[in-house]
Protein backbone atom coordinates (compact mmCIF):
# COMPACT_ATOMS: atom_id res chain seq x y z
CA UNK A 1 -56.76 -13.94 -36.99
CA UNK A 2 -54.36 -14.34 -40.12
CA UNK A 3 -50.99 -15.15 -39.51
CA UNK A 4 -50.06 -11.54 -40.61
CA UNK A 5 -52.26 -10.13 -38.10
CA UNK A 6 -50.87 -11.89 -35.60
CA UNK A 7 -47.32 -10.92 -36.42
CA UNK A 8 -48.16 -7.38 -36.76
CA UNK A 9 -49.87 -7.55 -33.40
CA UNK A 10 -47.06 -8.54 -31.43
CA UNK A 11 -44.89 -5.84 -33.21
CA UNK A 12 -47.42 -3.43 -31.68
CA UNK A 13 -47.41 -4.42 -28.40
CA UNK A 14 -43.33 -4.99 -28.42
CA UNK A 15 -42.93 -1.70 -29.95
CA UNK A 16 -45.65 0.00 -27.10
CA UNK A 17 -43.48 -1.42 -24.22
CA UNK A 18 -40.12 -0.64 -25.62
CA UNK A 19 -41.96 2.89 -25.78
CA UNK A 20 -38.84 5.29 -25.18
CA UNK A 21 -36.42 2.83 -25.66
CA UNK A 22 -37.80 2.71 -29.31
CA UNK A 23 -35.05 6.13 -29.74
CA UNK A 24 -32.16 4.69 -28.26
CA UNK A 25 -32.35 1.20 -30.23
CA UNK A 26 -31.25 0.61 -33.98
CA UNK A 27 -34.03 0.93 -36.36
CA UNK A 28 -33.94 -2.81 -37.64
CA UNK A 29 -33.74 -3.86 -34.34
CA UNK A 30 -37.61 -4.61 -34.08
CA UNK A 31 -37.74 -6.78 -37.09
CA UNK A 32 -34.55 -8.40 -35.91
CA UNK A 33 -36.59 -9.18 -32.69
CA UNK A 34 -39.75 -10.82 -34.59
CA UNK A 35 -37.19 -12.86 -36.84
CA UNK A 36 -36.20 -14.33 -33.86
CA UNK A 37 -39.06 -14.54 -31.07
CA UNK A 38 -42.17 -15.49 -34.22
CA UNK A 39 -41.33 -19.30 -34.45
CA UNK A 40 -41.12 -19.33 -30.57
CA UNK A 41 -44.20 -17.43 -30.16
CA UNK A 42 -45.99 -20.05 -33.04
CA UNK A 43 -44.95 -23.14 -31.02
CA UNK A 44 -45.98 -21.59 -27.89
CA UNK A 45 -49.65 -21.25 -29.36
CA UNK A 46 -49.36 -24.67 -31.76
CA UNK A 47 -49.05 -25.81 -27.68
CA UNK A 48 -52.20 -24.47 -26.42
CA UNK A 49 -53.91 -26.06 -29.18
CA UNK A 50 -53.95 -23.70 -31.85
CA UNK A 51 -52.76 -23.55 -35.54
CA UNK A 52 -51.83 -21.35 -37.74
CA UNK A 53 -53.97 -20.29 -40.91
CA UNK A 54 -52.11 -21.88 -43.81
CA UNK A 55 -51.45 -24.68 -41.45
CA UNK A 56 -55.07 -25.48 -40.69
CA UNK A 57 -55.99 -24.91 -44.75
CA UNK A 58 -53.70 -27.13 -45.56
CA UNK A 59 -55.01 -29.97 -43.23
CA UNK A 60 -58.45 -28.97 -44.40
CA UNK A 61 -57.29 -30.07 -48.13
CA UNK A 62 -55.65 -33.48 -46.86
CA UNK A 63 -59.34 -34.33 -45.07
CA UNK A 64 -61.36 -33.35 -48.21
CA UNK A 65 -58.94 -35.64 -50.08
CA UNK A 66 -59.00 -38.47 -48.25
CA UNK A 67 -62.76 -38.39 -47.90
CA UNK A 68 -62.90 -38.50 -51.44
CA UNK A 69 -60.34 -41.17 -52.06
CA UNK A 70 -62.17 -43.02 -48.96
CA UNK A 71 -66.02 -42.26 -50.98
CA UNK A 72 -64.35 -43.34 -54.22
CA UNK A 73 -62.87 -46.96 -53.09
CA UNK A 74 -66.74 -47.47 -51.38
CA UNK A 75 -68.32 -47.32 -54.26
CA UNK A 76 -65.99 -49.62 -56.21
């Protein structure tokens, strides 16, 4: 699941338990919520052993380029 996915997910669920609540609240009052509950939410999975996306891409890059680096000095 992308990290958008994810985000839009819990937006779905917040917004289906706030259910007639939803009226009385300020329209930006949802997004205002994710701004401030998404980095929680990311640590609280990074915890549990997961990773986002980009995050895992960008570790997957680092590995394939120090396997290289470590393939190149072997042969020298």
């Amino acid at each position: 699941m992308s990290d958008k996915d994810l985000i839009r997910a819990l937006k779905q669920i917040i917004e289906k338990e706030l259910g007639s609540f939803n009226k009385l609240l300020p329209k930006d009052i949802l997004s205002t919520i994710e701004k401030k509950i998404t980095p929680e939410i990311e640590n609280i999975i990074e915890q549990s052993g997961y990773v986002k996306k980009s995050k895992y891409k960008n570790l997957e890059k680092i590995i394939t380029d120090l396997e290289k680096r470590i393939d190149d000095l072997e042969k020298n």
